[in-house]
C-alpha atoms as a PDB file:
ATOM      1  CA  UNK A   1       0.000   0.000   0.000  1.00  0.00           C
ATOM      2  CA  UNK A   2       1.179   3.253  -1.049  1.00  0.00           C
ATOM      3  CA  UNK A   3       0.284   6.616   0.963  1.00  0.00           C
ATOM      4  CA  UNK A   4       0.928   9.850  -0.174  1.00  0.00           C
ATOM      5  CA  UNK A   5      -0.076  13.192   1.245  1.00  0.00           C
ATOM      6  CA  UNK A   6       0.280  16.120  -1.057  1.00  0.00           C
ATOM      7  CA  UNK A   7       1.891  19.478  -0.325  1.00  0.00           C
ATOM      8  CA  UNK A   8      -1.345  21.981  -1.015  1.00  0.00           C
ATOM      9  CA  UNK A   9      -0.437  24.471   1.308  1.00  0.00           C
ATOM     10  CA  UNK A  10      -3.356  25.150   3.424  1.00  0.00           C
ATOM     11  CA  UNK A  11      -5.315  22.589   2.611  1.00  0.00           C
ATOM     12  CA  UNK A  12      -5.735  18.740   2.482  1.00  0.00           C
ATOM     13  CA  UNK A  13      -5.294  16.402  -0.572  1.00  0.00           C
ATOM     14  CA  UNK A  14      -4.071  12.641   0.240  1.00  0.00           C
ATOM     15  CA  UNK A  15      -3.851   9.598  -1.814  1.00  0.00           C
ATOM     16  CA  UNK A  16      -3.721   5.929  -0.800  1.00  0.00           C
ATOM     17  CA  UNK A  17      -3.395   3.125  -3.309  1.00  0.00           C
ATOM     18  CA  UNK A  18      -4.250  -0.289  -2.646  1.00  0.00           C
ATOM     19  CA  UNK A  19      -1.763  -3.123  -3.508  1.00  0.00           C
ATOM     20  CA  UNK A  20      -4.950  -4.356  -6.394  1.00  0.00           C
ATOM     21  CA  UNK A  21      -3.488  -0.706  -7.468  1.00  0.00           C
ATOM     22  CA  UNK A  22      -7.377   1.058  -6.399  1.00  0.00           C
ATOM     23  CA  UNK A  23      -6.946   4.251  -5.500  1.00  0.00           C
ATOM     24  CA  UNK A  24      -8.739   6.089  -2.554  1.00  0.00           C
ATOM     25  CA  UNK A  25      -8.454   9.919  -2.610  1.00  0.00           C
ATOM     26  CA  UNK A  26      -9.423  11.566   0.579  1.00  0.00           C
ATOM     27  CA  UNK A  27     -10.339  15.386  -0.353  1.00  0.00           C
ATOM     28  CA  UNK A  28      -8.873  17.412  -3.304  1.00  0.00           C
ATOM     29  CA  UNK A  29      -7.701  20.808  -2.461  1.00  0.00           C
ATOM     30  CA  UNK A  30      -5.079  22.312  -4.781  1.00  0.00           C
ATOM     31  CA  UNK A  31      -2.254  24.429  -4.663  1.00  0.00           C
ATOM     32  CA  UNK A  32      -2.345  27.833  -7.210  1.00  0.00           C
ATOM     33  CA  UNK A  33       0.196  30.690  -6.619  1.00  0.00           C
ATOM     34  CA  UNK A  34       3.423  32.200  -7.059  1.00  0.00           C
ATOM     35  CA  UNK A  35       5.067  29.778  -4.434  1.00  0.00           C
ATOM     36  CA  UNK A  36       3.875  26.706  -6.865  1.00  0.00           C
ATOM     37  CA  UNK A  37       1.292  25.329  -8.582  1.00  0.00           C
ATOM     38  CA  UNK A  38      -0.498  21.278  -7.834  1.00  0.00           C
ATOM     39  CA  UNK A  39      -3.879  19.776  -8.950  1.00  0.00           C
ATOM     40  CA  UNK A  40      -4.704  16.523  -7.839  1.00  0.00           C
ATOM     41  CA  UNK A  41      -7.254  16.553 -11.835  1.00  0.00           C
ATOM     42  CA  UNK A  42      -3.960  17.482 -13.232  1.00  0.00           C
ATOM     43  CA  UNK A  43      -1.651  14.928 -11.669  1.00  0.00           C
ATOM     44  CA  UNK A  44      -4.193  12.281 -12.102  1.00  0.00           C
ATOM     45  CA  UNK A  45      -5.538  13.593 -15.362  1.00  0.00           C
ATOM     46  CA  UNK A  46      -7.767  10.486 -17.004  1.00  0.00           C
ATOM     47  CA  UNK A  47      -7.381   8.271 -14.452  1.00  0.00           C
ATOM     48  CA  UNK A  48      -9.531   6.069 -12.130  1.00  0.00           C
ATOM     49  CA  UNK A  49     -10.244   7.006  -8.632  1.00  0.00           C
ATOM     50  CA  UNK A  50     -12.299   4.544  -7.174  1.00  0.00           C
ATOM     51  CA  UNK A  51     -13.093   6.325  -4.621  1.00  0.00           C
ATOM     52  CA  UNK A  52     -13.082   9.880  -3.595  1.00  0.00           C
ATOM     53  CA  UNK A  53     -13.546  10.500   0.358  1.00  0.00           C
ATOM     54  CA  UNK A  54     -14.542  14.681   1.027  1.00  0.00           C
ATOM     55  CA  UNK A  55     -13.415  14.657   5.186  1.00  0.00           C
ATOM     56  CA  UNK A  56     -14.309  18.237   5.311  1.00  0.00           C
ATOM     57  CA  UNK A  57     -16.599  20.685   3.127  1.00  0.00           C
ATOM     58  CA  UNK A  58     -14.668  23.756   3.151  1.00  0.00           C
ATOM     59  CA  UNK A  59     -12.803  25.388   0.322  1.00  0.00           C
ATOM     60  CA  UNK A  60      -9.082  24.101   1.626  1.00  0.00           C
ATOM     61  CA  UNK A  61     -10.631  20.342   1.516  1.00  0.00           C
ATOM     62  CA  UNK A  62     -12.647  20.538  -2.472  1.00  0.00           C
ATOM     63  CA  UNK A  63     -10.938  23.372  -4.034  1.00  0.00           C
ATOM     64  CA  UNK A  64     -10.264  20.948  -7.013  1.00  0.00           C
ATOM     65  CA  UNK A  65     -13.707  19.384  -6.983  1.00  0.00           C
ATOM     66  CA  UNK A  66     -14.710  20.548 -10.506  1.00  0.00           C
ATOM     67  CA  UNK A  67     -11.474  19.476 -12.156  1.00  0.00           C
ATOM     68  CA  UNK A  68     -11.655  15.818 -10.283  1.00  0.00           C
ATOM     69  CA  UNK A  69     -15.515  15.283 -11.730  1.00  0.00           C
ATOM     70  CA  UNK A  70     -14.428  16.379 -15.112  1.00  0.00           C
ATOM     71  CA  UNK A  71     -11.247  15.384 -15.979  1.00  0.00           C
ATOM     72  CA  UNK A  72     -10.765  12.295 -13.299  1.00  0.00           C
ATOM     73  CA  UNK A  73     -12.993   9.147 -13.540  1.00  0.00           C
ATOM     74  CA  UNK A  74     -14.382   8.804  -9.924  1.00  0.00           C
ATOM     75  CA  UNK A  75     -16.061   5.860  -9.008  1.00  0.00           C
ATOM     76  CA  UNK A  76     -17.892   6.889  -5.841  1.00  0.00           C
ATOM     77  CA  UNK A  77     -18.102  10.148  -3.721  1.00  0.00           C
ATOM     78  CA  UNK A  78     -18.027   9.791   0.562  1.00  0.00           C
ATOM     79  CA  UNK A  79     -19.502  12.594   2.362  1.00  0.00           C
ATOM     80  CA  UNK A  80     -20.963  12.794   5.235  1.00  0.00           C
ATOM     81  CA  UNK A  81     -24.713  11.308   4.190  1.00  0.00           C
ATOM     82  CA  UNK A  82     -26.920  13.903   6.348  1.00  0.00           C
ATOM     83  CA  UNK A  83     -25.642  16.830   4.234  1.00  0.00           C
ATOM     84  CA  UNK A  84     -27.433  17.181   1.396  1.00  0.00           C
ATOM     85  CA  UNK A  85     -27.786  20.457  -0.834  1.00  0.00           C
ATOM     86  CA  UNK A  86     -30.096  22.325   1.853  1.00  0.00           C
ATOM     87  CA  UNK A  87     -28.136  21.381   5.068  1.00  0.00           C
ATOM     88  CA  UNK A  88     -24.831  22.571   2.869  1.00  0.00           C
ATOM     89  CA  UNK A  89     -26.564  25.963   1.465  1.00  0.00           C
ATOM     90  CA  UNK A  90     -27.322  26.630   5.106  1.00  0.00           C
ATOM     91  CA  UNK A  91     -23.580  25.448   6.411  1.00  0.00           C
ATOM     92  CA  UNK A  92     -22.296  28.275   3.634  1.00  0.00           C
ATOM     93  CA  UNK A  93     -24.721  30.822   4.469  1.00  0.00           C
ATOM     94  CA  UNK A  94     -21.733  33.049   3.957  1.00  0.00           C
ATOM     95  CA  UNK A  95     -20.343  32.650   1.185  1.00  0.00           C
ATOM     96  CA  UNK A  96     -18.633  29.585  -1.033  1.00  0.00           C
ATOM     97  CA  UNK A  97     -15.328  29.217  -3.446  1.00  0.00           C
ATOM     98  CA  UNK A  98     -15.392  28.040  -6.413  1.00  0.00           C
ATOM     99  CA  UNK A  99     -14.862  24.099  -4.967  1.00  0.00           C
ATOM    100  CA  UNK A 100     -17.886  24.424  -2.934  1.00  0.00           C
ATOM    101  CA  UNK A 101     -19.711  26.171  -6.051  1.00  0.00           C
ATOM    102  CA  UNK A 102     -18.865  23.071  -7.764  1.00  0.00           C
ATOM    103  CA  UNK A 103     -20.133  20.874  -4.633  1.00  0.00           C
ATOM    104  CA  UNK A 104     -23.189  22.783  -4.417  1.00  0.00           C
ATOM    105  CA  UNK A 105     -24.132  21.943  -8.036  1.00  0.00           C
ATOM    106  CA  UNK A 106     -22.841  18.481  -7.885  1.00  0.00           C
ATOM    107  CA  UNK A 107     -25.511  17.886  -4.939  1.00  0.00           C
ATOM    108  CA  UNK A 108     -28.314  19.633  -6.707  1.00  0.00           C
ATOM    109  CA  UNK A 109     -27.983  17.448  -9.906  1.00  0.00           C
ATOM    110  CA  UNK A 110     -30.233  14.358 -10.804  1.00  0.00           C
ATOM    111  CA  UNK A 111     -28.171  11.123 -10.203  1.00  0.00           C
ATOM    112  CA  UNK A 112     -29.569   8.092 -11.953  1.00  0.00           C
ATOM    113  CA  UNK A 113     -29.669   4.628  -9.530  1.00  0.00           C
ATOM    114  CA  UNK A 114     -27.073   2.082 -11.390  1.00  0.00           C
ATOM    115  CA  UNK A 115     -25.902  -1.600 -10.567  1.00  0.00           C
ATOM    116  CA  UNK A 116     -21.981  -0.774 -10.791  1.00  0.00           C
ATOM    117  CA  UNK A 117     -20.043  -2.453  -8.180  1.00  0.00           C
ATOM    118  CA  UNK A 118     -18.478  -0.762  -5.524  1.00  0.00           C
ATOM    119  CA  UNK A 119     -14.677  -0.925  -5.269  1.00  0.00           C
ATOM    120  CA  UNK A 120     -12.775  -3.584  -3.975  1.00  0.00           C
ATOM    121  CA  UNK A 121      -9.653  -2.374  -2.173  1.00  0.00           C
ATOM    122  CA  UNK A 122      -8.569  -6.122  -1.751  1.00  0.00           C
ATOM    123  CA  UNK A 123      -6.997  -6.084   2.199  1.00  0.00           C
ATOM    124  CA  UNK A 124      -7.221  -2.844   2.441  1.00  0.00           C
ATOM    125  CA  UNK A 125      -9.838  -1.842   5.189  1.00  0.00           C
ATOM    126  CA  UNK A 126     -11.689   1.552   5.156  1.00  0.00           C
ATOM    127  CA  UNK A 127     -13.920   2.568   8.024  1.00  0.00           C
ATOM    128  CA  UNK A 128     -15.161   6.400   8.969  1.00  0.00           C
ATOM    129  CA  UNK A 129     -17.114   8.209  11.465  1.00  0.00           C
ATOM    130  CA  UNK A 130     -19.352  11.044  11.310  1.00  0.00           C
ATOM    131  CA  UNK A 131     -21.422  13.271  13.350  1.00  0.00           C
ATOM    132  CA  UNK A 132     -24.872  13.948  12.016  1.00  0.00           C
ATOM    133  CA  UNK A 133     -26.113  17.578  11.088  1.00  0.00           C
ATOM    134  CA  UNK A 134     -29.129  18.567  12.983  1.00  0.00           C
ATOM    135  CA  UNK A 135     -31.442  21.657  12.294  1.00  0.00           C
ATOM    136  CA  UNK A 136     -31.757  22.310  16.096  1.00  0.00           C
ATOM    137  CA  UNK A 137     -28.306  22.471  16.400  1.00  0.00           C
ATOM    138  CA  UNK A 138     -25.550  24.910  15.678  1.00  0.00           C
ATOM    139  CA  UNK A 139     -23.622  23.100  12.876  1.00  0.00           C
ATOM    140  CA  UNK A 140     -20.450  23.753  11.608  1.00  0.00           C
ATOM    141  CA  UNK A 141     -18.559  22.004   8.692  1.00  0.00           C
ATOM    142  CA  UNK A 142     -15.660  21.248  11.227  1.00  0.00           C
ATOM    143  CA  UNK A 143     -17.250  18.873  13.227  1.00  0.00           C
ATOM    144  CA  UNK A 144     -19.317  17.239  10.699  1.00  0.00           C
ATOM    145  CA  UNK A 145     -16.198  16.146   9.535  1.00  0.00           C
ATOM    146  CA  UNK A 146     -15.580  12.603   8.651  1.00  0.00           C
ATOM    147  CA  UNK A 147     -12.998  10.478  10.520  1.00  0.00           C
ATOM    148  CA  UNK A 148     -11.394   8.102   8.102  1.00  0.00           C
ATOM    149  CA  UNK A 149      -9.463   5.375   9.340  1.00  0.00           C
ATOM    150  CA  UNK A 150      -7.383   3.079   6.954  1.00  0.00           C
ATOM    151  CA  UNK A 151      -5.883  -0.214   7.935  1.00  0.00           C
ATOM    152  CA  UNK A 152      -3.407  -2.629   6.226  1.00  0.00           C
ATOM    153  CA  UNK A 153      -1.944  -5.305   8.394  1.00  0.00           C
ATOM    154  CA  UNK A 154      -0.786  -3.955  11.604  1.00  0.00           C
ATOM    155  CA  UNK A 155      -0.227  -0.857   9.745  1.00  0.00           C
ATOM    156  CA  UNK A 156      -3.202   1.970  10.954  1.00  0.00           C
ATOM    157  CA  UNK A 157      -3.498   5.895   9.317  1.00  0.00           C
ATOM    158  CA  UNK A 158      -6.282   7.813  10.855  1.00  0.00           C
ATOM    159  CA  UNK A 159      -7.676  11.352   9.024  1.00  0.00           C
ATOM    160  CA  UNK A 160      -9.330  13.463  11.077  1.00  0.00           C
ATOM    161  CA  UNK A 161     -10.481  16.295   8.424  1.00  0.00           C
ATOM    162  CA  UNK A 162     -10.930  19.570  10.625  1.00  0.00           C
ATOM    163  CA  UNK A 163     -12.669  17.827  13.484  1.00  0.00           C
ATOM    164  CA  UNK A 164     -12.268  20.289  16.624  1.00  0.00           C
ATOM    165  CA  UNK A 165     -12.257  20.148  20.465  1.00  0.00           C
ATOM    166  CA  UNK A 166     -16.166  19.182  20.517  1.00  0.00           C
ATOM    167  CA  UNK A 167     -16.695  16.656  17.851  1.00  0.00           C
ATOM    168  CA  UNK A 168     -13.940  15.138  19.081  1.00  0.00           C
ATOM    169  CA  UNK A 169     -15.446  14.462  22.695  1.00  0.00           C
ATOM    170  CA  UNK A 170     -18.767  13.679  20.813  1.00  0.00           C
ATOM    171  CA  UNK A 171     -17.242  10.868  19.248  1.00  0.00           C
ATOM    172  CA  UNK A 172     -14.845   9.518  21.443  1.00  0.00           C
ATOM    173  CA  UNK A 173     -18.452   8.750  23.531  1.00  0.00           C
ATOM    174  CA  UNK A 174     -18.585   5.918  20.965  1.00  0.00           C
ATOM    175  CA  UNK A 175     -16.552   2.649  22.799  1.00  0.00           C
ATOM    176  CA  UNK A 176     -16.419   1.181  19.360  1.00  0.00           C
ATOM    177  CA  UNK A 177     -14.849   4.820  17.625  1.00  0.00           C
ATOM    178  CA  UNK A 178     -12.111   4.680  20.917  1.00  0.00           C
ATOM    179  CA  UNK A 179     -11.665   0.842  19.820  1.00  0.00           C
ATOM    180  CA  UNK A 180     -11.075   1.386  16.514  1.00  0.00           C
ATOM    181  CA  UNK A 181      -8.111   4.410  17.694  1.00  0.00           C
ATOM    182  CA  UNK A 182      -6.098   1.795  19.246  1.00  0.00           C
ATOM    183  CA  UNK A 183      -3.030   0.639  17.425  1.00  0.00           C
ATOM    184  CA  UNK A 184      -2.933   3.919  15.461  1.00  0.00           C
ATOM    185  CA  UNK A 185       0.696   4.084  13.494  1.00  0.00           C
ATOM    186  CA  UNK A 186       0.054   7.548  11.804  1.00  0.00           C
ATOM    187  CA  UNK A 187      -2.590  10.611  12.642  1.00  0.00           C
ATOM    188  CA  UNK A 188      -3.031  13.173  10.445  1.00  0.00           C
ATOM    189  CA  UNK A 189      -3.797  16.150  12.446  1.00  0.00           C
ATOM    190  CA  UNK A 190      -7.374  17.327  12.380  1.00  0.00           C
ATOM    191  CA  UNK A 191      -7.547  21.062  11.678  1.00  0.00           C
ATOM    192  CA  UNK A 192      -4.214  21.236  10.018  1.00  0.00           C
ATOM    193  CA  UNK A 193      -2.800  20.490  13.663  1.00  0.00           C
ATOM    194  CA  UNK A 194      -4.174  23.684  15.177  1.00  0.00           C
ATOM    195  CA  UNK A 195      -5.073  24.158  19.102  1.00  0.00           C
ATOM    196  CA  UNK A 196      -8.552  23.812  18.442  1.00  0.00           C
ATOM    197  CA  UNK A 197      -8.406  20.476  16.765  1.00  0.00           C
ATOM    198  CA  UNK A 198      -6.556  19.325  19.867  1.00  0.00           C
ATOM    199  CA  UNK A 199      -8.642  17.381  22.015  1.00  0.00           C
ATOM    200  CA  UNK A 200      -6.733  16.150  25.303  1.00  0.00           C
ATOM    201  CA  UNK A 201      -8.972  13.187  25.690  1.00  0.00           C
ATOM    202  CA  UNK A 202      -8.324  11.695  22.228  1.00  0.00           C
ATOM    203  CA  UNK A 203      -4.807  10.786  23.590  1.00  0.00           C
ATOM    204  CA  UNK A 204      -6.312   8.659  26.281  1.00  0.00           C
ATOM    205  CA  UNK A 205      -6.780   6.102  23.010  1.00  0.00           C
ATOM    206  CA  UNK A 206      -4.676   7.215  20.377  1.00  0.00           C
ATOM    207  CA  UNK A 207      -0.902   6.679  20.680  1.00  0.00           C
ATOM    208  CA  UNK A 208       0.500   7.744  17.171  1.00  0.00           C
ATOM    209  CA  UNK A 209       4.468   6.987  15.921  1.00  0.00           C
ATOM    210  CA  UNK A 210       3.995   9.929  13.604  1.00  0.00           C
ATOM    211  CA  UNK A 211       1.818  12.912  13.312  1.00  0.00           C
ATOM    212  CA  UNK A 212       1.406  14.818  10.108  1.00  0.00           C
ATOM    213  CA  UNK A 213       0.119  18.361   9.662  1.00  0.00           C
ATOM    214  CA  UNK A 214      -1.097  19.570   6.097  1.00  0.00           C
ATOM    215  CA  UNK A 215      -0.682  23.158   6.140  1.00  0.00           C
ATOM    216  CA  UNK A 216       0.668  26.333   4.837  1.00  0.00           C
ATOM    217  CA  UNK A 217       3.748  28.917   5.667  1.00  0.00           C
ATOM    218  CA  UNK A 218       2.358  30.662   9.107  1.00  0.00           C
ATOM    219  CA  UNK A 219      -0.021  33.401   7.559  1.00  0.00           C
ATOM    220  CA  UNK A 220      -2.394  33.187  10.825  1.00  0.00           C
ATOM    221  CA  UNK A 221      -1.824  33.801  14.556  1.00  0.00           C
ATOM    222  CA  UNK A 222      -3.207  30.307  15.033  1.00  0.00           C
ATOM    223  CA  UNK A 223      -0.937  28.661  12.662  1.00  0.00           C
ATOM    224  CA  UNK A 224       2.447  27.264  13.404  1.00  0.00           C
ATOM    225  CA  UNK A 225       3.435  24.395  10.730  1.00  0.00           C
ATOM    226  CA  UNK A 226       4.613  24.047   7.381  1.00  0.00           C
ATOM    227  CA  UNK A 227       3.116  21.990   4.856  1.00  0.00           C
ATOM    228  CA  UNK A 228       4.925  18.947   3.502  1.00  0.00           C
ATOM    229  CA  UNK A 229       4.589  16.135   0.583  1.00  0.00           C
ATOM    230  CA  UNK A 230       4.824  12.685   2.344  1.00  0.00           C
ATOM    231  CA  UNK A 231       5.207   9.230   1.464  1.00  0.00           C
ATOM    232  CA  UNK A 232       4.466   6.142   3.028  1.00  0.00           C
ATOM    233  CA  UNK A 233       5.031   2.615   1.568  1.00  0.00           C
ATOM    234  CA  UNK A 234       3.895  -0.292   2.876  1.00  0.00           C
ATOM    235  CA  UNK A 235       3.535  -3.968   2.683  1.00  0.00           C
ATOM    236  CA  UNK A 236       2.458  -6.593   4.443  1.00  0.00           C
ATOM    237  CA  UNK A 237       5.918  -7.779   6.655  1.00  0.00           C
ATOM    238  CA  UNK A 238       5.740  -3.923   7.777  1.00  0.00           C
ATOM    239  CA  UNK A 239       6.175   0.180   7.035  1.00  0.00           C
ATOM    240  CA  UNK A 240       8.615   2.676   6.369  1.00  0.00           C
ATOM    241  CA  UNK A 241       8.181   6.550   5.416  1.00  0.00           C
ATOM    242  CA  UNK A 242      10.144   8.446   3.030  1.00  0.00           C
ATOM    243  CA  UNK A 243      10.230  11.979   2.173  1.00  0.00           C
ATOM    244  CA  UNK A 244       9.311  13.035  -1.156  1.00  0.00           C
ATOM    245  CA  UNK A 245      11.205  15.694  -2.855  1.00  0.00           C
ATOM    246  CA  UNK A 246       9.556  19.277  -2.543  1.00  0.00           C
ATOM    247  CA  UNK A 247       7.117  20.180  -5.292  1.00  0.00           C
ATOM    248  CA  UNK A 248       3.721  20.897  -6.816  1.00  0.00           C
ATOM    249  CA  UNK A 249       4.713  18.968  -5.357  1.00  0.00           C
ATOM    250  CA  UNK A 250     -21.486   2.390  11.471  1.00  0.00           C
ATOM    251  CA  UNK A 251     -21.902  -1.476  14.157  1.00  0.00           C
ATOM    252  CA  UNK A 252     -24.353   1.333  13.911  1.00  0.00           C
ATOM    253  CA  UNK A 253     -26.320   3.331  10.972  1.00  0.00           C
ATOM    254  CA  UNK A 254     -24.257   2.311   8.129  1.00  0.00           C
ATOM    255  CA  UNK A 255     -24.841   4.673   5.466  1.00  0.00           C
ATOM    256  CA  UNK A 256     -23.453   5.447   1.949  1.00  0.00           C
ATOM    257  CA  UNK A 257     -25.821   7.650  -0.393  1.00  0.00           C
ATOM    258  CA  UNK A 258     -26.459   7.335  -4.198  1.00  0.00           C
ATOM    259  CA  UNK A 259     -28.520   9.632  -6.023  1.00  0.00           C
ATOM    260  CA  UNK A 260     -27.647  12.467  -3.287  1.00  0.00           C
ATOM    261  CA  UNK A 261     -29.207  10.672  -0.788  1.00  0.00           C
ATOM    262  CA  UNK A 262     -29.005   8.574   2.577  1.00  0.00           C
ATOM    263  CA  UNK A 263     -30.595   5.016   3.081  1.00  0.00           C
ATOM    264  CA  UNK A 264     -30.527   3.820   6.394  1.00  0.00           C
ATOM    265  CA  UNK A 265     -28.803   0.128   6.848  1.00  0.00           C
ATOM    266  CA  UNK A 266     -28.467  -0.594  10.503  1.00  0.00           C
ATOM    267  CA  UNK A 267     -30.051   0.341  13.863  1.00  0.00           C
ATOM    268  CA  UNK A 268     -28.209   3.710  15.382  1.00  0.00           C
ATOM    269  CA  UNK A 269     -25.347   3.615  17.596  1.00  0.00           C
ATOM    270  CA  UNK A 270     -24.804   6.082  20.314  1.00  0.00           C
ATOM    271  CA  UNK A 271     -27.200   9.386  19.172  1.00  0.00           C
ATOM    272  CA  UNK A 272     -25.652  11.666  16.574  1.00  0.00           C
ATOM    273  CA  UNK A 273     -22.498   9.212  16.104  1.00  0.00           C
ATOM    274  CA  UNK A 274     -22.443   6.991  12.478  1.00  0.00           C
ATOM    275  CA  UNK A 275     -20.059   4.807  11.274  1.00  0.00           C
ATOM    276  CA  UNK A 276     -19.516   3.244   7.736  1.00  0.00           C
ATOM    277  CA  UNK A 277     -17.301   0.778   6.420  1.00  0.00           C
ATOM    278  CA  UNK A 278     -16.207  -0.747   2.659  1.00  0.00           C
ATOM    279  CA  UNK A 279     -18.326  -3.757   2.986  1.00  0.00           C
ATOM    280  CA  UNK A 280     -21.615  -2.869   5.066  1.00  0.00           C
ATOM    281  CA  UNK A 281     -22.246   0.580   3.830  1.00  0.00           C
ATOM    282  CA  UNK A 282     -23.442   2.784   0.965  1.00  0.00           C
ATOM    283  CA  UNK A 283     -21.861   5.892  -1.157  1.00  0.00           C
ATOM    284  CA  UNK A 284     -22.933   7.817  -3.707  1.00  0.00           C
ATOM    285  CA  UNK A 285     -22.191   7.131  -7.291  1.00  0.00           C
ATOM    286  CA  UNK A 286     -20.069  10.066  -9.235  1.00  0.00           C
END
């Protein structure tokens, strides 16, 4: 298994491929300026990605969204299933970039049911939480972030999107979420590793060799990290990193949605906690 984590400055664009040679691409923000320029639709222009994973819904997480529909062939789309295109109008009240323009119209478009297969990522196992958006609630995209974790082996990557202090503590109410943090190799920091994606607590269960931070030069008081291109390969006696060269570089209510929508699987776990995995749950079709 090969793991790759893109330099896109402030942002988050990953890449995992399976040993069957499946690709999983967990968000697609992009890097554009005078300090260098990386599109995940232009480095995997034509090509198949079975499955492309949004963790967050902010501009830093689908900036490339657009590109990735048009000029990528994606399989299946993971979101988090309880935000459709009113509970994400209402999440970006404010205002939206051009990758959650793209989003916005992706959600509002007719999707036709079809009997394609989902993808097989051989002995790789996917599994992710998510918190569910509620209209009595104040929701942010942040914490309706999904939490992905990937296992090969003994080998055990968990992405956190921009999950902060509270969804954190929301989740780790779960026994089976603080279960499935044990025997974590690799974290990738939620909320590009700033203090308020730090949740004390989550360290009670999660006991990381490495952490990685996707970010940007420090632009922000709150920021203090640089971003980085990293490379993990793996196989099945073990795990080693290596850096790359600088450059554009639920169980529970299992849910995956086609046609824009969520279809109940499972009785509920613990309220307003979900969990999914490759084999018992449902996406939506690209």
């Amino acid at each position: 298994m090969r793991i790759e984590i893109f330099d896109v400055g402030h942002g988050h664009c990953a890449v995992i491929t399976a040993p069957n040679g499946r690709r999983i691409m967990l968000d697609c923000g992009h890097r554009w300026g005078d300090d260098g320029f990386w599109t995940p639709s232009l480095h995997y222009f034509g090509q198949t990605i079975s499955l492309l994973g949004l963790l967050n819904l902010d501009e830093d997480h689908l900036s490339d969204f657009q590109g990735m529909i048009e000029d990528c062939k994606v399989s299946w789309l993971l979101t988090n299933p309880t935000i459709g295109a009113r509970e994400f109008a209402d999440l970006k009240s404010d205002r939206m970039g051009s990758g959650a323009k793209a989003f916005a119209r992706w959600l509002n478009a007719p999707k036709g049911m079809t009997g394609a297969l989902q993808p097989d990522f051989g002995l790789v196992a996917i599994k992710w939480y998510y918190l569910r958006y509620s209209p009595c609630e104040v929701n942010t995209t942040n914490d309706l972030s999904l939490v992905v974790i990937v296992k090969f082996g003994a080998f055990k990557i968990v992405f956190a999107g921009d999950l902060e202090v509270s969804g954190w503590r929301r989740m780790l109410a779960s026994p089976e979420f603080r279960r499935d943090l044990l025997g974590t190799n690799v974290f990738v920091a939620s909320h590009h590793g700033r203090e308020s994606g730090c949740c004390t607590e989550l360290f009670d269960w999660l006991h990381p060799e490495i952490v990685i931070i996707s970010d940007d030069e420090r632009q922000y008081d709150s920021q203090d990290t640089d971003g980085a291109h990293a490379i993990l390969l793996l196989d099945q006696a073990g795990w080693h990193g290596a850096d790359a060269p600088a450059g554009p570089p639920r169980s529970g209510t299992a849910r995956r949605h086609r046609a824009g929508r969520s279809h109940p699987h499972k009785a509920r776990p613990p309220p307003q906690q979900f969990v999914g995995d490759c084999t018992t749950d449902r996406r939506t079709q690209a």
